[in-house]
N, C-alpha and C. Protein backbone atom coordinates (compact mmCIF):
# COMPACT_ATOMS: atom_id res chain seq x y z
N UNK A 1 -46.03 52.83 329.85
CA UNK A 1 -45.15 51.86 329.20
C UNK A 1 -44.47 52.50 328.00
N UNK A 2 -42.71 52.66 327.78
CA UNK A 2 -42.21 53.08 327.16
C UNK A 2 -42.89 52.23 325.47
N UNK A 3 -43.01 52.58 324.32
CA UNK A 3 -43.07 52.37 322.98
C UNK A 3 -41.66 51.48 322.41
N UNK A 4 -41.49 50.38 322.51
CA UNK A 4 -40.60 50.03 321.57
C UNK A 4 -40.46 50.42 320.14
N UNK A 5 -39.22 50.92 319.53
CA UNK A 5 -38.38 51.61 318.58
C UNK A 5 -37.75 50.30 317.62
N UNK A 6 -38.26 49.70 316.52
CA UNK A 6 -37.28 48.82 316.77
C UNK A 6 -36.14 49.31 315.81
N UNK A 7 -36.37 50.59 314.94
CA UNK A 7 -35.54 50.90 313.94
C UNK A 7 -34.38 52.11 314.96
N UNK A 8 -34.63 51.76 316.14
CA UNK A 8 -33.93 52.92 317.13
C UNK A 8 -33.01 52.08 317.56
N UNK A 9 -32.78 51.04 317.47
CA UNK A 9 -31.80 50.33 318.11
C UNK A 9 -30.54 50.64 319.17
N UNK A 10 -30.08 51.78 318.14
CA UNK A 10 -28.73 52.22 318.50
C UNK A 10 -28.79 53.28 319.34
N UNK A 11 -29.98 53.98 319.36
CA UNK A 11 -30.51 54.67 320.70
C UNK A 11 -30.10 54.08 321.95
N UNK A 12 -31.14 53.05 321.65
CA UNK A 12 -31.36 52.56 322.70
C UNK A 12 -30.03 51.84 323.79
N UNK A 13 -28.97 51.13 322.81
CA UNK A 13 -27.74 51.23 323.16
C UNK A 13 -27.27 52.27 323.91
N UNK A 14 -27.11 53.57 323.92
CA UNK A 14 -26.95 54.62 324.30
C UNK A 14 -27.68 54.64 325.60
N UNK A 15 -28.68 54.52 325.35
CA UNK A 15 -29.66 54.66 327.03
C UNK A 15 -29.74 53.47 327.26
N UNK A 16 -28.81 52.67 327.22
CA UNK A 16 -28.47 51.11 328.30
C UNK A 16 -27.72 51.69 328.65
N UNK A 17 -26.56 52.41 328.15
CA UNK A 17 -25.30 53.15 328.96
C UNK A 17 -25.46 54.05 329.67
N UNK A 18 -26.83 55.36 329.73
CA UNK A 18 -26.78 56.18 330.35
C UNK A 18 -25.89 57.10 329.44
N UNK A 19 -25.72 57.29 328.62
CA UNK A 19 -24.51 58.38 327.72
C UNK A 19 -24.64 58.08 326.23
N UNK A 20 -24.01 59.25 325.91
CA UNK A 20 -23.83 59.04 324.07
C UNK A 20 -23.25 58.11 323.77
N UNK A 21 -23.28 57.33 322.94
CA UNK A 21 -22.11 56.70 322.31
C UNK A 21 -21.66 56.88 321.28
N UNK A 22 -22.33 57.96 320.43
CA UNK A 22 -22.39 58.27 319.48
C UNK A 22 -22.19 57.08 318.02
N UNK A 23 -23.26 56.64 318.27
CA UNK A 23 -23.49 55.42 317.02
C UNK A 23 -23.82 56.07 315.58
N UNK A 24 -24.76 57.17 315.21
CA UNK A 24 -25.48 57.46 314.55
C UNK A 24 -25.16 58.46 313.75
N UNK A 25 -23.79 58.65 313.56
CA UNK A 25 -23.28 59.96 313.17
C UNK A 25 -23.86 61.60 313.58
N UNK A 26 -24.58 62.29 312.56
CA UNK A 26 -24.77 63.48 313.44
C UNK A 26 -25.82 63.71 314.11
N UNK A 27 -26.96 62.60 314.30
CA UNK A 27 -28.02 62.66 314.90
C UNK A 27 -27.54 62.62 316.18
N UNK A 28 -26.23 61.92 316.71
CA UNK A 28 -25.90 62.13 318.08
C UNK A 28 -25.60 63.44 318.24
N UNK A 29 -25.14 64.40 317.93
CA UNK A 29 -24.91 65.60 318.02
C UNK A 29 -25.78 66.77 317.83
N UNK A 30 -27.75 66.01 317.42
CA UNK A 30 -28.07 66.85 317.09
C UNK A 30 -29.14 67.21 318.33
N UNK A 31 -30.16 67.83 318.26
CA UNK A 31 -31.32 67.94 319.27
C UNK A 31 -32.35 66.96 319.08
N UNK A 32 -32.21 66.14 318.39
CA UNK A 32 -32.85 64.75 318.07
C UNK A 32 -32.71 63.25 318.83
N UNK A 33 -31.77 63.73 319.52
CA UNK A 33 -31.13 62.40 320.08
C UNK A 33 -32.16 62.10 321.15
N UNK A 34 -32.37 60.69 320.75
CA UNK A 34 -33.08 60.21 321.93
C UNK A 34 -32.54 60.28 323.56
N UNK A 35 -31.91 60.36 323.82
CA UNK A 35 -30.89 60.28 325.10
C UNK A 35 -31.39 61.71 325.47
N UNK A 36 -31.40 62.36 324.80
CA UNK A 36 -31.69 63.64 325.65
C UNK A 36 -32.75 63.93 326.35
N UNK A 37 -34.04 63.24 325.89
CA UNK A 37 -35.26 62.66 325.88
C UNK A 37 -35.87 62.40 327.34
N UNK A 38 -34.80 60.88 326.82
CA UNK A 38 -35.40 59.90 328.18
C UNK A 38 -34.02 59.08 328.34
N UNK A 39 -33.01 60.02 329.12
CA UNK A 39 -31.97 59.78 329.76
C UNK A 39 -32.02 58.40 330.98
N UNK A 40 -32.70 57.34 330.20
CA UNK A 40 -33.01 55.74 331.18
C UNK A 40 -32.28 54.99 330.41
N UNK A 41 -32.71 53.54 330.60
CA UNK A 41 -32.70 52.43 330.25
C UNK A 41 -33.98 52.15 329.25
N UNK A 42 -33.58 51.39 327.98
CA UNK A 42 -35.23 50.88 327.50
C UNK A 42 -35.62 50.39 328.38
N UNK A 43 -37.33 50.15 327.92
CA UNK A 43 -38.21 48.91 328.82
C UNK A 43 -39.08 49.14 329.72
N UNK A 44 -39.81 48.80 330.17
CA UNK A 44 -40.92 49.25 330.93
C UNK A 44 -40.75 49.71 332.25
N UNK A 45 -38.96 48.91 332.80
CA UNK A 45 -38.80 49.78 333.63
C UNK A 45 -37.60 50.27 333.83
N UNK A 46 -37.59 51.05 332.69
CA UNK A 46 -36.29 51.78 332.28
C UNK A 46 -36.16 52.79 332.92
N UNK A 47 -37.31 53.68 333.81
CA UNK A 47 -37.18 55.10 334.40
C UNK A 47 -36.46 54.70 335.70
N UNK A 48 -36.95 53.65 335.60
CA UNK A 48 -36.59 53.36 337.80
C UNK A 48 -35.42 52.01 337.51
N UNK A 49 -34.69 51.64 336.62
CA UNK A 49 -34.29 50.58 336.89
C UNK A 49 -32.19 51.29 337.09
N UNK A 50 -31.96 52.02 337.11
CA UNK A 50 -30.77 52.45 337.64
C UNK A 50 -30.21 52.37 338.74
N UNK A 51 -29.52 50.87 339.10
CA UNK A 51 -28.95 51.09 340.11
C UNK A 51 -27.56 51.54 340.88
N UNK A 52 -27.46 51.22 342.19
CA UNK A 52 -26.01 50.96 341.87
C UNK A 52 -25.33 49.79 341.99
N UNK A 53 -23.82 50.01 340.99
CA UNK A 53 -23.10 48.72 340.70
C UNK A 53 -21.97 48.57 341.54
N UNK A 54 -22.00 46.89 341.28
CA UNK A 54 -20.62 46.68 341.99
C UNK A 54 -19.32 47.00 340.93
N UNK A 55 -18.44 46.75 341.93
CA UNK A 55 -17.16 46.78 340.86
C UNK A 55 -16.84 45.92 339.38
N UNK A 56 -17.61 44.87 339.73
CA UNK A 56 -17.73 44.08 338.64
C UNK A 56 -18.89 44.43 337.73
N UNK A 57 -19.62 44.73 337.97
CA UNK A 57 -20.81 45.33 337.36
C UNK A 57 -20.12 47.34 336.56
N UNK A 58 -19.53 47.31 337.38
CA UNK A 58 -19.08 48.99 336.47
C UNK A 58 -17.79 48.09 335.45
N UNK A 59 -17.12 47.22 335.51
CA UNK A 59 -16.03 46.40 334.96
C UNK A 59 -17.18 46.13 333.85
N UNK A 60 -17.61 45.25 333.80
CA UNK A 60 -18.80 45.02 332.43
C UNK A 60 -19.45 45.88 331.69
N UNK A 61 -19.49 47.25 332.77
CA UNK A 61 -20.51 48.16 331.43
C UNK A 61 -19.55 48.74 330.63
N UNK A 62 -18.58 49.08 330.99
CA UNK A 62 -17.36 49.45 330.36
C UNK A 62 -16.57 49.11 329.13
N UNK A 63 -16.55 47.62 329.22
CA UNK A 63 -16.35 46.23 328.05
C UNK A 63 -17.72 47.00 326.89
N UNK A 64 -19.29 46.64 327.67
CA UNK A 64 -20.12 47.05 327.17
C UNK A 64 -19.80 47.88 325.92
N UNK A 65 -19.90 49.43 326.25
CA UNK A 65 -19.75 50.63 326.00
C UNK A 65 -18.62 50.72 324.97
N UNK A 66 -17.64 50.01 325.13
CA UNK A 66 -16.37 49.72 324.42
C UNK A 66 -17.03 48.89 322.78
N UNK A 67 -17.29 47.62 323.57
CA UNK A 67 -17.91 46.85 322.42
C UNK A 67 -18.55 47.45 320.94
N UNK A 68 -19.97 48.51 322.34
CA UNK A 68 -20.89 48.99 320.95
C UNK A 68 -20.58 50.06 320.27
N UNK A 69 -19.49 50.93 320.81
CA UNK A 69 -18.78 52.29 320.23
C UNK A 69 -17.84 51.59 318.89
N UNK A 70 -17.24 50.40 319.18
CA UNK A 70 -16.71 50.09 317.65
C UNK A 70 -17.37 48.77 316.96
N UNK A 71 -18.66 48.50 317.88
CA UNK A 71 -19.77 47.82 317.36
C UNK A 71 -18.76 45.89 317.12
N UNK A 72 -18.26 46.04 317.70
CA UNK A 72 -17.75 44.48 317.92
C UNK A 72 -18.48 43.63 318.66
N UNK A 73 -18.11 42.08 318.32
CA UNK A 73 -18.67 40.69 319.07
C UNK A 73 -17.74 40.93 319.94
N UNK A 74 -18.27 39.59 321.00
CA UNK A 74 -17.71 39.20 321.89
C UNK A 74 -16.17 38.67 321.58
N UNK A 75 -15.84 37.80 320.83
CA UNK A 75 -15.43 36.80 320.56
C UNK A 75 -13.76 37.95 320.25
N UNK A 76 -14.05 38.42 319.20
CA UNK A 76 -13.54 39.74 318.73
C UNK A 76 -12.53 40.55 319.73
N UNK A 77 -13.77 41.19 320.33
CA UNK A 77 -12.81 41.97 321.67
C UNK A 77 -12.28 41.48 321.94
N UNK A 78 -12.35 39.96 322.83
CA UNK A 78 -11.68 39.53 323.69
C UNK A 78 -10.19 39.32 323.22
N UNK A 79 -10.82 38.90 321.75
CA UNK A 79 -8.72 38.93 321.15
C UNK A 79 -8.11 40.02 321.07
N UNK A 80 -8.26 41.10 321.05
CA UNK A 80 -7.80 41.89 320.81
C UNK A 80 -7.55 42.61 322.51
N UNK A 81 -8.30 42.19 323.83
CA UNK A 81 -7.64 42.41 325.23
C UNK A 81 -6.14 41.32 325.31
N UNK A 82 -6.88 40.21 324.62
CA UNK A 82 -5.70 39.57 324.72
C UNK A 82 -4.37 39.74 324.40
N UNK A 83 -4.58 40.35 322.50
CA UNK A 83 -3.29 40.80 321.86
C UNK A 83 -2.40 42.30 322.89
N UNK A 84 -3.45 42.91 323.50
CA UNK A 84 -3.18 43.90 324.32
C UNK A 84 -2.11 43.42 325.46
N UNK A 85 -2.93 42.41 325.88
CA UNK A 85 -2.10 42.15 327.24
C UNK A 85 -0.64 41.52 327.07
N UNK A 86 -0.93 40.54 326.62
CA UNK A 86 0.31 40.17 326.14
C UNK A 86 1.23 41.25 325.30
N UNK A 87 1.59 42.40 325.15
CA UNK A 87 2.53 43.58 325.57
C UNK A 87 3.34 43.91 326.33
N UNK A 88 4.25 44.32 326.72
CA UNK A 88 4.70 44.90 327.36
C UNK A 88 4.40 46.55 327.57
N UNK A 89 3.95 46.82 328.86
CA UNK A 89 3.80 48.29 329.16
C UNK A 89 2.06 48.40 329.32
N UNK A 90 1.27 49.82 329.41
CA UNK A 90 0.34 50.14 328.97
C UNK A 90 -0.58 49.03 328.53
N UNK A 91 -1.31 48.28 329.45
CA UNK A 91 -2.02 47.44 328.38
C UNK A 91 -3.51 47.89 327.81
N UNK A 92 -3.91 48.88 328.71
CA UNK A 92 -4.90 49.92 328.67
C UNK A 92 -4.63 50.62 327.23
N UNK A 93 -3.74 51.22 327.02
CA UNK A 93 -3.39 51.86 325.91
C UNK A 93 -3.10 51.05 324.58
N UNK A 94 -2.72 50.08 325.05
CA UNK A 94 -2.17 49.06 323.65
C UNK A 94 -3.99 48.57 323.32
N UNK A 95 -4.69 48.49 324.18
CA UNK A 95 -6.05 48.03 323.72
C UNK A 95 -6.92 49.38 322.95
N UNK A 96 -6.45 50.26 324.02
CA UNK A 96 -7.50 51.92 322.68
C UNK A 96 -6.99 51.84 321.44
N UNK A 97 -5.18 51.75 321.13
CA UNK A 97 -4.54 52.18 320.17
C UNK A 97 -5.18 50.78 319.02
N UNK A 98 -4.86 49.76 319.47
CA UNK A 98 -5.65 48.50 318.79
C UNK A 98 -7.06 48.93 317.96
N UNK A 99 -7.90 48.90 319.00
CA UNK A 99 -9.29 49.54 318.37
C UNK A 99 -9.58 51.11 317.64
N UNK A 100 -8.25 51.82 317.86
CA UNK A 100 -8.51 53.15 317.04
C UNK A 100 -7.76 52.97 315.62
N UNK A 101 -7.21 51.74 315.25
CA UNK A 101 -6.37 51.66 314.40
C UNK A 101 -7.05 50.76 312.99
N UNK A 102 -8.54 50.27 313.98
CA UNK A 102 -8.96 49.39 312.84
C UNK A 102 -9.44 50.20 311.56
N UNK A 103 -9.14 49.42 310.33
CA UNK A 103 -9.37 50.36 309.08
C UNK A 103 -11.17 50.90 309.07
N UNK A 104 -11.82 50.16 309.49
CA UNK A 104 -13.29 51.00 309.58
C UNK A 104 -13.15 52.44 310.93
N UNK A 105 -12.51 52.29 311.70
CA UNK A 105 -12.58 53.85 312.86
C UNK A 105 -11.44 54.25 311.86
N UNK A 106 -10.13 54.22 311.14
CA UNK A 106 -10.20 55.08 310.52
C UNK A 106 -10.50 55.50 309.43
N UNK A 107 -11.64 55.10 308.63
CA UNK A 107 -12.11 55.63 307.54
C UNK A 107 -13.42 56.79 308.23
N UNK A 108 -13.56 56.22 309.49
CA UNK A 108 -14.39 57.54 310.00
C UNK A 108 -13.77 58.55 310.50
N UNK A 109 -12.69 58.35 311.08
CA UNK A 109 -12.00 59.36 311.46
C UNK A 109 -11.60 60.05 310.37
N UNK A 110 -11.04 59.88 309.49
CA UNK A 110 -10.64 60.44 308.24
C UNK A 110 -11.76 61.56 307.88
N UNK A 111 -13.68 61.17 308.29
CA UNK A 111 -14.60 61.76 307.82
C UNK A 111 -15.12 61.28 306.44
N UNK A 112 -14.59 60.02 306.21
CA UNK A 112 -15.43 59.54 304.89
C UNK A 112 -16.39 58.15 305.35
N UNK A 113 -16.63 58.54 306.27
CA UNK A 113 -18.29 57.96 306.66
C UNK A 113 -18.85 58.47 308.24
N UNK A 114 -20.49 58.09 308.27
CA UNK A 114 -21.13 59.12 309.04
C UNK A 114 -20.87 58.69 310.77
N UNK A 115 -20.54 57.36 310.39
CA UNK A 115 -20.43 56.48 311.39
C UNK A 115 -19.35 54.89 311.15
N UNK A 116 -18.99 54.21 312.46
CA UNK A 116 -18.08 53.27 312.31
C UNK A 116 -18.64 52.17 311.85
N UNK A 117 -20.37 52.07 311.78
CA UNK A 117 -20.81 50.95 310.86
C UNK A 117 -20.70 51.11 309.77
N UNK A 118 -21.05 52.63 309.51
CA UNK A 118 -21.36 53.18 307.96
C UNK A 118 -19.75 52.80 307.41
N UNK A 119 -18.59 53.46 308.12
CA UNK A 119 -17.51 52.69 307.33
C UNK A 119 -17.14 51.20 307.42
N UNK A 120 -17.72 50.73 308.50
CA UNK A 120 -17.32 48.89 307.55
C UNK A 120 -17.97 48.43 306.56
N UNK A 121 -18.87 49.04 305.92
CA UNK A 121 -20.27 49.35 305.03
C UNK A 121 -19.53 49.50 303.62
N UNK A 122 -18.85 50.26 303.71
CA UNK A 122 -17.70 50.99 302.73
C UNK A 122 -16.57 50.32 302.56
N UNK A 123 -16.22 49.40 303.55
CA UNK A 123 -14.67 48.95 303.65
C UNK A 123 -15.33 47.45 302.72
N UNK A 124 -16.36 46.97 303.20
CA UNK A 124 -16.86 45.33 303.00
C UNK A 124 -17.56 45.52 302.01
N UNK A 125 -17.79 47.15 301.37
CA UNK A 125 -18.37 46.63 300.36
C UNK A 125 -17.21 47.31 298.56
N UNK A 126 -16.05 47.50 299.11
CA UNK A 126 -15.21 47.59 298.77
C UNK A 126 -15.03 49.23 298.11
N UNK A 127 -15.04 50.18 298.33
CA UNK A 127 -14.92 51.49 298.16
C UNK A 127 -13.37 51.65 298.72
N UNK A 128 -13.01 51.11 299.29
CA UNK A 128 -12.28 51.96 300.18
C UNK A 128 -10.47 51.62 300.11
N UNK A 129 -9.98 52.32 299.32
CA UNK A 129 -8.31 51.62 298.49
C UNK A 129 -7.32 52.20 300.14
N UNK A 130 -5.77 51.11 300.12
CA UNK A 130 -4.70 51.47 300.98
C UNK A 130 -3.66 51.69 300.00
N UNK A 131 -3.35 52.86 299.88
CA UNK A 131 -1.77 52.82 298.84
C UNK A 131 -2.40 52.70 298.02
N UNK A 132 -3.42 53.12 297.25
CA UNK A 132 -3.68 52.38 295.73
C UNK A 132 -4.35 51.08 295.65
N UNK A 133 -4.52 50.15 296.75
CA UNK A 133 -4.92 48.82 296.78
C UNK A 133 -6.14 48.64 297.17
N UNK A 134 -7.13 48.02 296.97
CA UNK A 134 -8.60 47.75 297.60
C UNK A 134 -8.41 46.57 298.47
N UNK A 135 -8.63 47.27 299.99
CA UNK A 135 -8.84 46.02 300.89
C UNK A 135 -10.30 46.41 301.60
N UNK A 136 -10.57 45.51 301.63
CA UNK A 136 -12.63 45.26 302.06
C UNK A 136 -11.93 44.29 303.53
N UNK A 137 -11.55 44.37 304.14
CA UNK A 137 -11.51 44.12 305.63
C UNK A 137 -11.82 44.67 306.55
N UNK A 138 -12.80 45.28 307.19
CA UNK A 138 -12.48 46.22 308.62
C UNK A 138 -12.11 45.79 309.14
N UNK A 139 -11.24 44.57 309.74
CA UNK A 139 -10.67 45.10 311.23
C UNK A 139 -8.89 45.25 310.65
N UNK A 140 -8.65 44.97 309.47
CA UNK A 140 -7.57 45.66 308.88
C UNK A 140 -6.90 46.38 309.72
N UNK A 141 -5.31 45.79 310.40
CA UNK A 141 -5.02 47.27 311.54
C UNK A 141 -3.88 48.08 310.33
N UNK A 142 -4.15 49.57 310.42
CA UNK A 142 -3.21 50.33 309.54
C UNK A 142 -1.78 50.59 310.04
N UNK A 143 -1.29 50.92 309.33
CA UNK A 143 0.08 51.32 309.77
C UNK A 143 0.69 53.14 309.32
N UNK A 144 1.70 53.18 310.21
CA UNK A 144 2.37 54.52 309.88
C UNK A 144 2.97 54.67 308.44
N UNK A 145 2.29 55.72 307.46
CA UNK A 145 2.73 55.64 305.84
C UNK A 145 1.55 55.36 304.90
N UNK A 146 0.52 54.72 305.71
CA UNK A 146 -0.47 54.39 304.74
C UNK A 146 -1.33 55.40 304.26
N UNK A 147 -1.46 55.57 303.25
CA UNK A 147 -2.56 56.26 302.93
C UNK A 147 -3.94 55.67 302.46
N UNK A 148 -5.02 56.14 303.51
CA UNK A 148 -6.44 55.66 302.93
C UNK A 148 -7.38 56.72 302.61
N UNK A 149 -8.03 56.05 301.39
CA UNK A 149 -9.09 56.68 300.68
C UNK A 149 -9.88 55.83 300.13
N UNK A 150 -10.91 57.08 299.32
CA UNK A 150 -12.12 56.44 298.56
C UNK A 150 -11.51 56.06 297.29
N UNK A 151 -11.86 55.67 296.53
CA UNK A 151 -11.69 54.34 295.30
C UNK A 151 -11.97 55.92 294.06
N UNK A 152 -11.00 55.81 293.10
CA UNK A 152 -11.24 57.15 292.17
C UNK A 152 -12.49 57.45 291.58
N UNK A 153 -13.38 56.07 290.95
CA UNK A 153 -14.47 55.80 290.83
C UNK A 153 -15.44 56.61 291.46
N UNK A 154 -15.62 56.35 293.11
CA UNK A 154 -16.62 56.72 293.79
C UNK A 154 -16.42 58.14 294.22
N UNK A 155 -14.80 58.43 293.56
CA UNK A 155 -15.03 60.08 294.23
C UNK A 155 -15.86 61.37 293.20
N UNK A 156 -16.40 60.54 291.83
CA UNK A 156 -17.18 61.06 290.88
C UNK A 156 -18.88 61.11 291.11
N UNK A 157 -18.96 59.31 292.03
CA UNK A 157 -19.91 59.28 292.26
C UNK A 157 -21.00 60.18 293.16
N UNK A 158 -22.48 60.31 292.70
CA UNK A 158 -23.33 61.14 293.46
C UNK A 158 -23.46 60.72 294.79
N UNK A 159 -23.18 59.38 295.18
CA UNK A 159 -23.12 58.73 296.14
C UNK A 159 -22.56 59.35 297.62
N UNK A 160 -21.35 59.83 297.02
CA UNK A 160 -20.26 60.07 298.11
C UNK A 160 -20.20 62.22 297.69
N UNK A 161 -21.32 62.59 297.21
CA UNK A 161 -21.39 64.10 297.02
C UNK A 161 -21.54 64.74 298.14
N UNK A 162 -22.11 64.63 299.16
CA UNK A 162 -22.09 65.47 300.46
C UNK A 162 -20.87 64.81 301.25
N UNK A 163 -20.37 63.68 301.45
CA UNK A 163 -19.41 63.84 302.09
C UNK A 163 -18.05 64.26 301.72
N UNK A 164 -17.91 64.13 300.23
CA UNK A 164 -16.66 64.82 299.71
C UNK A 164 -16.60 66.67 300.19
N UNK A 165 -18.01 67.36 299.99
CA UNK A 165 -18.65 68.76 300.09
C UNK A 165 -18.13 68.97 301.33
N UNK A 166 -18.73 68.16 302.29
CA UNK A 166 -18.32 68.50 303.59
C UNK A 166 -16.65 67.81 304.39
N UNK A 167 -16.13 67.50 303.71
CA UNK A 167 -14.55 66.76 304.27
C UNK A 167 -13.80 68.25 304.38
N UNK A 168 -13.83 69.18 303.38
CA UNK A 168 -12.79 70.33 303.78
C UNK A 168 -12.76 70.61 305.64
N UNK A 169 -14.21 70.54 305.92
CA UNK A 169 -14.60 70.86 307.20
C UNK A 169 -14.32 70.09 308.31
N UNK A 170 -14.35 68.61 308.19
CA UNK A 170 -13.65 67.23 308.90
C UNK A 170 -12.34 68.14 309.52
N UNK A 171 -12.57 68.04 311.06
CA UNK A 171 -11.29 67.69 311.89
C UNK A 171 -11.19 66.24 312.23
N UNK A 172 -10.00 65.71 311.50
CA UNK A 172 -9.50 64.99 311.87
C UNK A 172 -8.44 65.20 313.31
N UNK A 173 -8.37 63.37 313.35
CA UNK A 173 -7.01 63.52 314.66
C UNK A 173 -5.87 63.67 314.17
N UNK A 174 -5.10 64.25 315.39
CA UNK A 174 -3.25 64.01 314.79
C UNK A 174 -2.89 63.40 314.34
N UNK A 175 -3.02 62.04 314.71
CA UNK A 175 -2.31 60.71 314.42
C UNK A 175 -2.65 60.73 312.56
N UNK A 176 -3.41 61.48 312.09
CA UNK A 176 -3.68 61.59 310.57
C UNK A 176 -4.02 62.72 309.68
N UNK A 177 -3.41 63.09 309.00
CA UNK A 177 -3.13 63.96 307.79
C UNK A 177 -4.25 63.50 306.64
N UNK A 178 -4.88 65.08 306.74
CA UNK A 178 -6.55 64.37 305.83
C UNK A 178 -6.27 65.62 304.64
N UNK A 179 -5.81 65.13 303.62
CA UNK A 179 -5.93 65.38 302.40
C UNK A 179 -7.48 65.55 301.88
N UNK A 180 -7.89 66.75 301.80
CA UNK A 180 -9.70 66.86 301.79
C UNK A 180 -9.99 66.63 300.27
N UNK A 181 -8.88 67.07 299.37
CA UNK A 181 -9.15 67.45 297.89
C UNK A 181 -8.89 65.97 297.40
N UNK A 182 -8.32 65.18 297.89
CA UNK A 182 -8.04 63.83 297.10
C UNK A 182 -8.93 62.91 297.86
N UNK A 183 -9.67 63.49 299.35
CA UNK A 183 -10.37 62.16 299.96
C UNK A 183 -9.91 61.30 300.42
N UNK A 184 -8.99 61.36 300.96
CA UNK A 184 -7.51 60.17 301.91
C UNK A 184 -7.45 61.36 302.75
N UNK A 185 -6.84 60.08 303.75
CA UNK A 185 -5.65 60.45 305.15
C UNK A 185 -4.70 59.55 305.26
N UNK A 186 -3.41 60.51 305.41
CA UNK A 186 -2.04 59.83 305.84
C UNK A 186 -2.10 59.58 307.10
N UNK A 187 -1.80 58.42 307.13
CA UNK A 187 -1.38 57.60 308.75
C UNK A 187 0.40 58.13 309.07
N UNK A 188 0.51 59.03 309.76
CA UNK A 188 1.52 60.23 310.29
C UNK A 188 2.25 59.23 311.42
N UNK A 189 1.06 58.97 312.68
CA UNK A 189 2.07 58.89 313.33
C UNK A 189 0.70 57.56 314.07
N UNK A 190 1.22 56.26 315.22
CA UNK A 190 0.32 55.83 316.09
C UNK A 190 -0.82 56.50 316.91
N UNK A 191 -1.89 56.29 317.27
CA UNK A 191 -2.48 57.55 318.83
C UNK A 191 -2.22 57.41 319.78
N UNK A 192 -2.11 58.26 320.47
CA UNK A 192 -1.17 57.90 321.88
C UNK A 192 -1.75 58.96 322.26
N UNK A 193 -1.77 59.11 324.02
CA UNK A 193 -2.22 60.30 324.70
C UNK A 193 -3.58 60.91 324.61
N UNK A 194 -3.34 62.16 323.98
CA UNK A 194 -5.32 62.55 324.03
C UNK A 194 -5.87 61.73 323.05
N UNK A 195 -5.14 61.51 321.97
CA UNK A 195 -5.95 60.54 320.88
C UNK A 195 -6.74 58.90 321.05
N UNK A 196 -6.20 59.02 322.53
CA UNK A 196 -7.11 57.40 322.98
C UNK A 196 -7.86 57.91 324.03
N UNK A 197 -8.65 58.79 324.16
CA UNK A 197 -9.40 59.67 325.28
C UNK A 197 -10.41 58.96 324.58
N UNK A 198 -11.31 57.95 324.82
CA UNK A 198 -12.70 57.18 324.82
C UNK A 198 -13.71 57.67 326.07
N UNK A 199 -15.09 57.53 325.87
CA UNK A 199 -16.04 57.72 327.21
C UNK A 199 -15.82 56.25 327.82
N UNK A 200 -14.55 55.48 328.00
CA UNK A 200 -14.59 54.15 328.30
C UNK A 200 -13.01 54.09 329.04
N UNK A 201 -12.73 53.10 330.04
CA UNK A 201 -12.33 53.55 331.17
C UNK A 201 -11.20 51.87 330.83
N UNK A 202 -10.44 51.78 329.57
CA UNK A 202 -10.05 50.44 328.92
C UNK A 202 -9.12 49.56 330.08
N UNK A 203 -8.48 50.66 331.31
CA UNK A 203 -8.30 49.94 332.01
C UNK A 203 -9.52 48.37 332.93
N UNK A 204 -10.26 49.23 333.23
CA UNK A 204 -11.30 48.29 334.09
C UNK A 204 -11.63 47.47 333.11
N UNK A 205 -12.02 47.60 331.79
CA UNK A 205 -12.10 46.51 330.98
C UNK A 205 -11.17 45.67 331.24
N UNK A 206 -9.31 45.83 330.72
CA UNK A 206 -8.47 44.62 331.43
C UNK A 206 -8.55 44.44 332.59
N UNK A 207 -8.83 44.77 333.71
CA UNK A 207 -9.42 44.50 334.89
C UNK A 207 -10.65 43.04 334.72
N UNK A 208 -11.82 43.23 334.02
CA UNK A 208 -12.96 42.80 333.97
C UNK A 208 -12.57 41.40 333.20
N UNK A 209 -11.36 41.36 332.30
CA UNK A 209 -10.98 40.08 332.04
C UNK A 209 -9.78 39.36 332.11
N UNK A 210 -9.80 40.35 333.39
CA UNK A 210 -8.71 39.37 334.53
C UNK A 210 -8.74 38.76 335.55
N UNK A 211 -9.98 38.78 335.89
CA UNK A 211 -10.34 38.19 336.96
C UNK A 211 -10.40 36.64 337.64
């Protein structure tokens, strides 16, 4: 009988999916990761419980996987398939670009937090200025011109000392210009193309709530 984890949570997320999701900042990347482990499902019968799915069943894990990678409710996503669909063009793409645009994925992308909880952590607990302005919203969508950073305050603080140390090193994406010495990134351009490359398949998601 597998050991319940309960401070593993986000592991365990990961091995509901069968894959990284990388929740945990660099522990997913490191030789620590549970997934590497015990590549199952939690639960007692997590070794043997892999089956196979139907189409609707691979349509749901997908939503899934989507959900817990930018750690959203239900309620949430679904507006935001919606704001998607109702588009014209790409509705697959209008839904990655949506969710890569919220101000918590990019304060991680930027590299000023370890993870996309750790930056709504930062955004809600107000660190985190647009243009000069403090907005504590994550799902905040940014725009082309903005510049985000840490708050002048906290870039003194001991708080934020290893990640300022380590930002020279942050690859960021295209879609943003990461100023390492001031701790911001310019919002350059939308993501489009490789920059919405997810382990998540956003078509079958609009698929899964179109049915």
């Amino acid at each position: 009988m597998e050991k319940k984890d309960k401070n593993d949570l986000k592991c365990r997320k990961c091995r509901r999916e069968g894959e990284k999701l990388f929740l945990k900042g660099e522990k997913c990347s490191s030789g620590k990761c549970p997934i590497l482990r015990r590549n199952y499902p939690p639960g007692v019968h997590g070794p043997k419980s892999r089956t196979r799915l139907t189409g609707y069943g691979i349509q749901l894990r997908e939503k899934q996987k989507a959900k817990r990678i930018y750690d959203l409710k239900e309620k949430k996503f679904a507006n935001y398939v919606a704001a998607a669909s109702s588009k014209k063009g790409d509705t697959g793409q209008f839904l990655s670009a949506i969710l890569e645009t919220r101000l918590d994925n990019v304060v991680f992308k930027i590299g000023l937090a370890k993870s996309r909880k750790h930056a709504r952590q930062l955004v809600s607990h107000a660190h985190i200025i647009i243009n000069g302005k403090r907005v504590n919203i994550p799902s905040y969508q940014v725009k082309i011109g903005q510049v985000i950073g840490l708050k002048e305050k906290d870039k003194k603080s001991e708080k934020f000392k290893t990640t300022l140390e380590n930002l020279p090193k942050h690859q960021a994406p295209s879609w943003i210009t990461l100023n390492a010495e001031n701790a911001e990134g310019k919002i350059v351009s939308m993501p489009q193309g490789d920059d919405l490359k997810q382990n998540f398949d956003p078509k079958l998601i609009i698929e899964y709530y179109s049915r």
